[in-house]
Protein backbone atom coordinates (compact mmCIF):
# COMPACT_ATOMS: atom_id res chain seq x y z
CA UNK A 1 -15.35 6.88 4.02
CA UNK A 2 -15.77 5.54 7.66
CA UNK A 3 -13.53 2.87 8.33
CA UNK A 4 -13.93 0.84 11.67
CA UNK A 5 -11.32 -1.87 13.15
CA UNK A 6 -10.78 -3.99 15.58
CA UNK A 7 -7.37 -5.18 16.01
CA UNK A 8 -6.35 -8.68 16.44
CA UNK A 9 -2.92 -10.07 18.59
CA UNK A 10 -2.29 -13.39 18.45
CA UNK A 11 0.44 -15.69 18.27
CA UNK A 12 2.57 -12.06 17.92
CA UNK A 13 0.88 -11.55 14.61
CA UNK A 14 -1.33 -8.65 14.11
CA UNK A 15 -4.56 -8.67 12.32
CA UNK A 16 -7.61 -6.53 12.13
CA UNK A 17 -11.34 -7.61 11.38
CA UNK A 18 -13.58 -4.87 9.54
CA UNK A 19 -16.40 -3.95 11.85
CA UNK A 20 -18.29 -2.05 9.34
CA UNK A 21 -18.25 -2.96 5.04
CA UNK A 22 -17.24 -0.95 2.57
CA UNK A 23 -18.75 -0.07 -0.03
CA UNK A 24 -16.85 0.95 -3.90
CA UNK A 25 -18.42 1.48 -6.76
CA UNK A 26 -16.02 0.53 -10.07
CA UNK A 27 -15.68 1.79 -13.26
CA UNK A 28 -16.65 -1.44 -14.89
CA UNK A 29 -18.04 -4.05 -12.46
CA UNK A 30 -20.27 -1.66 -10.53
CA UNK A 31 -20.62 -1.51 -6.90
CA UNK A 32 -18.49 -3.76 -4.57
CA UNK A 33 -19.67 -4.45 -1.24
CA UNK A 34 -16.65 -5.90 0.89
CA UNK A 35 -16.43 -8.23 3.54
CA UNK A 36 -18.96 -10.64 2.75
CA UNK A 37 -17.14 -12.72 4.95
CA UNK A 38 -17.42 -12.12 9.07
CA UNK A 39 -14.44 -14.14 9.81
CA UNK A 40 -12.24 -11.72 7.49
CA UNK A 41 -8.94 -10.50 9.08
CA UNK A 42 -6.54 -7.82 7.31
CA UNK A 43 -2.91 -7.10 7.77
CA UNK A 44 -3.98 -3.60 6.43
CA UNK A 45 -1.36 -2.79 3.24
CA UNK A 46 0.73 -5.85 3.09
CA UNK A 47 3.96 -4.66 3.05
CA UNK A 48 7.35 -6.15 3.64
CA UNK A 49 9.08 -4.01 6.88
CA UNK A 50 11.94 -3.30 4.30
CA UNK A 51 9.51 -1.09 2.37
CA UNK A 52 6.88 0.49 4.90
CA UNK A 53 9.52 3.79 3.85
CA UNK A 54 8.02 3.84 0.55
CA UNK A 55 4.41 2.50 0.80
CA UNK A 56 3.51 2.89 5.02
CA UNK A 57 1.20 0.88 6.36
CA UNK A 58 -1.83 3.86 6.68
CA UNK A 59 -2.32 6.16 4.30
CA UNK A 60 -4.65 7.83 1.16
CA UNK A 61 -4.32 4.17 -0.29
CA UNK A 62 -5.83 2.35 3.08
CA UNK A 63 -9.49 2.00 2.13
CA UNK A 64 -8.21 0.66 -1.31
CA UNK A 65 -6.20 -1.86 0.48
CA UNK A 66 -8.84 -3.00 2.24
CA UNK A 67 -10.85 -3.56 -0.31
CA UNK A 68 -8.14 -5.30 -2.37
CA UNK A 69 -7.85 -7.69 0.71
CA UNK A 70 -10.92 -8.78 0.80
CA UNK A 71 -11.64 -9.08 -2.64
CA UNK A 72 -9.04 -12.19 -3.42
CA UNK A 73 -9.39 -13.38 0.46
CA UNK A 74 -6.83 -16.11 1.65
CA UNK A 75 -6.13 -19.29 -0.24
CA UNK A 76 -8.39 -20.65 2.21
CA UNK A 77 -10.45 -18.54 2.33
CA UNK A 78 -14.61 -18.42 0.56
CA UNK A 79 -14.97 -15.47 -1.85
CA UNK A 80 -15.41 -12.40 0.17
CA UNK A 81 -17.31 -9.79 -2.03
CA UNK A 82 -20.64 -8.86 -2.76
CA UNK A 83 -21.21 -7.33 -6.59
CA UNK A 84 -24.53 -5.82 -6.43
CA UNK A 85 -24.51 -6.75 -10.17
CA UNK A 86 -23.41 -9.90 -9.76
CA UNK A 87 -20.36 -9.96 -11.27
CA UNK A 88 -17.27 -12.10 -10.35
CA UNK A 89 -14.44 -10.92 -9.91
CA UNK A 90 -10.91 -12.51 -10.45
CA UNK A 91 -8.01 -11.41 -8.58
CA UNK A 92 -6.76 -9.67 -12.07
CA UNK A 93 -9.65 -7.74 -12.05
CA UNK A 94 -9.03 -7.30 -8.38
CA UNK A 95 -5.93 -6.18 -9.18
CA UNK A 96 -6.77 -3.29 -11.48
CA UNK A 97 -9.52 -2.21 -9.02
CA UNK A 98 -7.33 -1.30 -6.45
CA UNK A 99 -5.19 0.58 -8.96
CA UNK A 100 -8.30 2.87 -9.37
CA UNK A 101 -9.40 2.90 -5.76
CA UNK A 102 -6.08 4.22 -4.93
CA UNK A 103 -6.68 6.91 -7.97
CA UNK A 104 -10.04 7.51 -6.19
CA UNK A 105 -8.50 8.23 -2.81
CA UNK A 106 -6.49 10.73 -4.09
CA UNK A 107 -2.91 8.29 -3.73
CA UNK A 108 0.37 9.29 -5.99
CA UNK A 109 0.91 7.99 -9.01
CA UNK A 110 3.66 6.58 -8.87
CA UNK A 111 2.71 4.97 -5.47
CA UNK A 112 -0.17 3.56 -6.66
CA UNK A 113 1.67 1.68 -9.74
CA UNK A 114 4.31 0.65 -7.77
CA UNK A 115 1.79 -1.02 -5.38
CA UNK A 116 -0.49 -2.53 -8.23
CA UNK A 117 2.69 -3.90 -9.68
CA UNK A 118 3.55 -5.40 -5.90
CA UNK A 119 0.46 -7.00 -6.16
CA UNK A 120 0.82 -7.87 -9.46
CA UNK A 121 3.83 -9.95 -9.25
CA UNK A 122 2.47 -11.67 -6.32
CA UNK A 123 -0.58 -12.68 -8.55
CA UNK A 124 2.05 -14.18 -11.36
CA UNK A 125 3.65 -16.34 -8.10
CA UNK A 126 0.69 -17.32 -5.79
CA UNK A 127 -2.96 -15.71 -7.35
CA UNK A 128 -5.78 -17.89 -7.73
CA UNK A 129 -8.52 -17.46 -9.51
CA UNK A 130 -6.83 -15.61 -12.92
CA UNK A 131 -8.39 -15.49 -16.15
CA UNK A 132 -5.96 -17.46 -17.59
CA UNK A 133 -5.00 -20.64 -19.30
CA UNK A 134 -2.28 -22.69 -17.25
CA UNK A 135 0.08 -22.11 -20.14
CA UNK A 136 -0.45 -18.22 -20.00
CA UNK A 137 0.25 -18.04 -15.86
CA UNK A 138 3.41 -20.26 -16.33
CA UNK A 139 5.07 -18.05 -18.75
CA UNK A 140 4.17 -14.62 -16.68
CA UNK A 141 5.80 -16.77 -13.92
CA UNK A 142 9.27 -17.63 -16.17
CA UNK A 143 9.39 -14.18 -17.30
CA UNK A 144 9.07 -12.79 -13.48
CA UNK A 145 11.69 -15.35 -12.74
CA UNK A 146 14.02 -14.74 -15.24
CA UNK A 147 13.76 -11.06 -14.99
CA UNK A 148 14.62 -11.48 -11.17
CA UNK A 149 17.30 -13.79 -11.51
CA UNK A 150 19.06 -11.76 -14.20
CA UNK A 151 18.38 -8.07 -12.30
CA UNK A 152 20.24 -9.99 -8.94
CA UNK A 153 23.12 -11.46 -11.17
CA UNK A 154 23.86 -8.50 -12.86
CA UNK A 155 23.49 -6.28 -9.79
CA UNK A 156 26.19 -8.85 -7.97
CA UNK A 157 28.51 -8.08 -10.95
CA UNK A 158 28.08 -4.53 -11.65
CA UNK A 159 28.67 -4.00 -7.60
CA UNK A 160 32.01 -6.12 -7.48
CA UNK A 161 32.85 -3.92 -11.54
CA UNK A 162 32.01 -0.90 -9.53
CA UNK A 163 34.23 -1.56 -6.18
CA UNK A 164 37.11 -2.48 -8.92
CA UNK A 165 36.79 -6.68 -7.36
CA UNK A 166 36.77 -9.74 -9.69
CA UNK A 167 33.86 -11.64 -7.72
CA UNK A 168 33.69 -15.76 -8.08
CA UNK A 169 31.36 -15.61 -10.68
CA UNK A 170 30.70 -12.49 -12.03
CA UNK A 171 30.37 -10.74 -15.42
CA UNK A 172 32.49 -8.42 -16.95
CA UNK A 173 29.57 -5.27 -17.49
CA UNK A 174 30.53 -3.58 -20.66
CA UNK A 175 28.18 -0.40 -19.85
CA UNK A 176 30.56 0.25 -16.52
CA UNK A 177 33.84 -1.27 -17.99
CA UNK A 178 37.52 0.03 -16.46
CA UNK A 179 36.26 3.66 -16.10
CA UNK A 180 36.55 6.44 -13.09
CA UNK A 181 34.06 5.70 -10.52
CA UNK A 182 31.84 8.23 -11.17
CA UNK A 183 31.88 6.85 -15.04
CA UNK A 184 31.24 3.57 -13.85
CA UNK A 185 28.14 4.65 -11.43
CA UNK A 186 26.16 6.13 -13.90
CA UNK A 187 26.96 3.58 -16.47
CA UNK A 188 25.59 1.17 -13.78
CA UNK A 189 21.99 2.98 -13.02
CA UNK A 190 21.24 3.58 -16.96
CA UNK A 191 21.61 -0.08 -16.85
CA UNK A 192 19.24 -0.49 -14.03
CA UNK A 193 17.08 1.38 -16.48
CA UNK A 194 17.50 -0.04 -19.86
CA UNK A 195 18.19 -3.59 -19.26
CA UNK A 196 14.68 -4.23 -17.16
CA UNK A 197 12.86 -2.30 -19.33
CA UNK A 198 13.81 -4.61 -22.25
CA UNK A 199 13.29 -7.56 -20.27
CA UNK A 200 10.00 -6.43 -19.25
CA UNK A 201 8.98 -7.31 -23.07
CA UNK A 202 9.20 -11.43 -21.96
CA UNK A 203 5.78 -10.16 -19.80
CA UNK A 204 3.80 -9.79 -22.39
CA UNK A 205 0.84 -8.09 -21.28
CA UNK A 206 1.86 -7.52 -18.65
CA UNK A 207 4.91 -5.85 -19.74
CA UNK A 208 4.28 -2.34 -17.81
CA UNK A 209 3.97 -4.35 -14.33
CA UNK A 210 7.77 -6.16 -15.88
CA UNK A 211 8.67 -2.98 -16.54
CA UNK A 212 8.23 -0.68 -12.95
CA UNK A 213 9.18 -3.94 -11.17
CA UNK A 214 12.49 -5.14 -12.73
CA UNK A 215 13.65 -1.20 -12.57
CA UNK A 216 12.59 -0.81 -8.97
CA UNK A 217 14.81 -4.10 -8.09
CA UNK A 218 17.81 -2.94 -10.23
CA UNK A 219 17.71 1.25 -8.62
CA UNK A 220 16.69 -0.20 -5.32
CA UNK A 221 18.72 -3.15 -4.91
CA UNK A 222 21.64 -2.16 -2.92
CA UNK A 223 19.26 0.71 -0.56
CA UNK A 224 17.58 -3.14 0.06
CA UNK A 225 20.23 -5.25 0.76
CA UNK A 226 21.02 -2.60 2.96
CA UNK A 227 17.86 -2.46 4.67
CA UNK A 228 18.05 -6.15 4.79
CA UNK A 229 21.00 -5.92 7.02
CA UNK A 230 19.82 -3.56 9.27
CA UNK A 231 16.97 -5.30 9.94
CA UNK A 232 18.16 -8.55 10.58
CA UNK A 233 20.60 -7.06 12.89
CA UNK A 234 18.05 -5.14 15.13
CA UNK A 235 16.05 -8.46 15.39
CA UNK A 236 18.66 -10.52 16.43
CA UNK A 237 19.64 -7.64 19.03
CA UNK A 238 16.37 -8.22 20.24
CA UNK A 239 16.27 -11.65 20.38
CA UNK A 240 19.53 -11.42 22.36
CA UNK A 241 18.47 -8.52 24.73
CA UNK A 242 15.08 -10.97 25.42
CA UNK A 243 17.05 -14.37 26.22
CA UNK A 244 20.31 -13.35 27.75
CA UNK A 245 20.12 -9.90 28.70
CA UNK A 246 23.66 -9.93 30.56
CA UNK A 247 25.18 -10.95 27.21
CA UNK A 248 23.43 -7.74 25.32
CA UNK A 249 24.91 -5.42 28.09
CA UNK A 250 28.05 -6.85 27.77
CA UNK A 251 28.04 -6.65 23.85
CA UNK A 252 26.97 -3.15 24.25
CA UNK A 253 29.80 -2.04 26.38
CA UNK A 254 32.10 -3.86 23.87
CA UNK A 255 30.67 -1.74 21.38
CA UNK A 256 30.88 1.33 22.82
CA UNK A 257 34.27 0.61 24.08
CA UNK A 258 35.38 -0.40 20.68
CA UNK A 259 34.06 2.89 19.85
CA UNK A 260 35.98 5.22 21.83
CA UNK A 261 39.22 3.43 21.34
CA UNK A 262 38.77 3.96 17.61
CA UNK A 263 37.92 7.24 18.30
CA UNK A 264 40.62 8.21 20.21
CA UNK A 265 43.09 6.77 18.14
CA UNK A 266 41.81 8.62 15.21
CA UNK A 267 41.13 11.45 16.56
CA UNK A 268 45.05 11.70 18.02
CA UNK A 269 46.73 10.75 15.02
């Protein structure tokens, strides 16, 4: 496949327009001819910064991305796909034809279902065009959000059971209990395992996408407040080095001052 892009920069946001379709043929719905849209812009894979590590933005799963993009457009945006059969299709469907694009273009499997679930959720939250009744999308949208909120609560009290602190707040984890650390650790990531995968049963159909996403949040949790931190520290170092570069030179040489005192000390003791 012979993908051609132009890249858009403005406002310091980064888009690309397609300068040649592309064509997919599905297992169900025939061939796909995407954009039909001229005006169609792509952020390639949309992925969060904190997880270009485990799905980049390039890749085996690029030309599937593509075509997911265009195929449920912007909220403002006209339909952008041709079916040569003239079928419609929703962004579930759209959602399960990326899946096997990916499979097509020779993407991991476990990649690939951790990005249809991505998508997936964000279908639940913000999709448009779904096949189903208003009741239906509100309870795949309590289930999300009660899986969430219950992964993030128990993470924040299996983190203070595990560093041996009684957070304001938090529950007292039987599965980790008063145990060595080591006890307590794996107690904590079977949890991570079990508890989303029986909360993934609220999703109903859509229990496997409940399923890879609330045990994603519960492993990955920490690695992403982490990540979180990291980030936000780097841009606001940036924003600092841009506005008042004197102060970021003088923070640095506090840091690395800071650094070889400790050092020192340490290092003489």
């Amino acid at each position: 496949m012979r993908i051609v892009l132009e890249r858009h920069a403005e406002e310091g946001v980064e888009t690309f327009s397609l300068e040649r379709r592309l064509a997919y043929r599905d297992r169900h719905l025939g061939e796909l001819l995407v954009p039909a849209d001229p005006g169609f812009r792509t952020d390639l894979t949309s992925v969060p910064a904190l997880f270009t590590w485990l799905v980049p933005k390039t890749g085996a799963h690029l030309p599937a991305a593509l075509l997911h993009d265009a195929l449920v457009a912007g909220r403002a945006d006209p339909t952008s796909y041709v079916s040569t059969d003239g079928h419609e299709v929703d962004r579930v469907s759209a959602d399960r034809i990326f899946r096997d694009a990916m499979a097509d273009t020779g993407t991991g499997v476990i990649r690939r279902w951790i990005v249809w679930t991505a998508v997936t959720v964000a279908t639940i939250f913000v999709g448009r065009e779904v096949p189903w009744t208003r009741a239906r999308h509100w309870s795949y949208r309590i289930a999300a959000g009660v899986t969430i909120a219950t992964i993030l609560y128990l993470g924040y009290s299996s983190t203070g059971d595990l560093l041996d602190r009684s957070w304001p707040g938090a529950l007292d984890v039987p599965w980790m209990g008063d145990r060595s650390f080591w006890a307590e650790l794996a107690g904590g990531l079977s949890g991570a395992i079990v508890l989303p995968l029986a909360l993934s049963l609220l999703w109903g159909r859509l229990r496997t996408a409940g399923a890879i996403a609330g045990v994603m949040l519960a492993v990955l949790l920490h690695v992403t407040v982490g990540l979180a931190a990291i980030g936000a520290t780097y841009l606001a170092l940036e924003r600092l080095a841009r506005r008042w570069p004197l102060a970021a030179w003088g923070l640095a040489a506090l840091v690395v001052g800071a650094a070889l005192v400790t050092f020192g000390l340490i290092s003489l003791r």
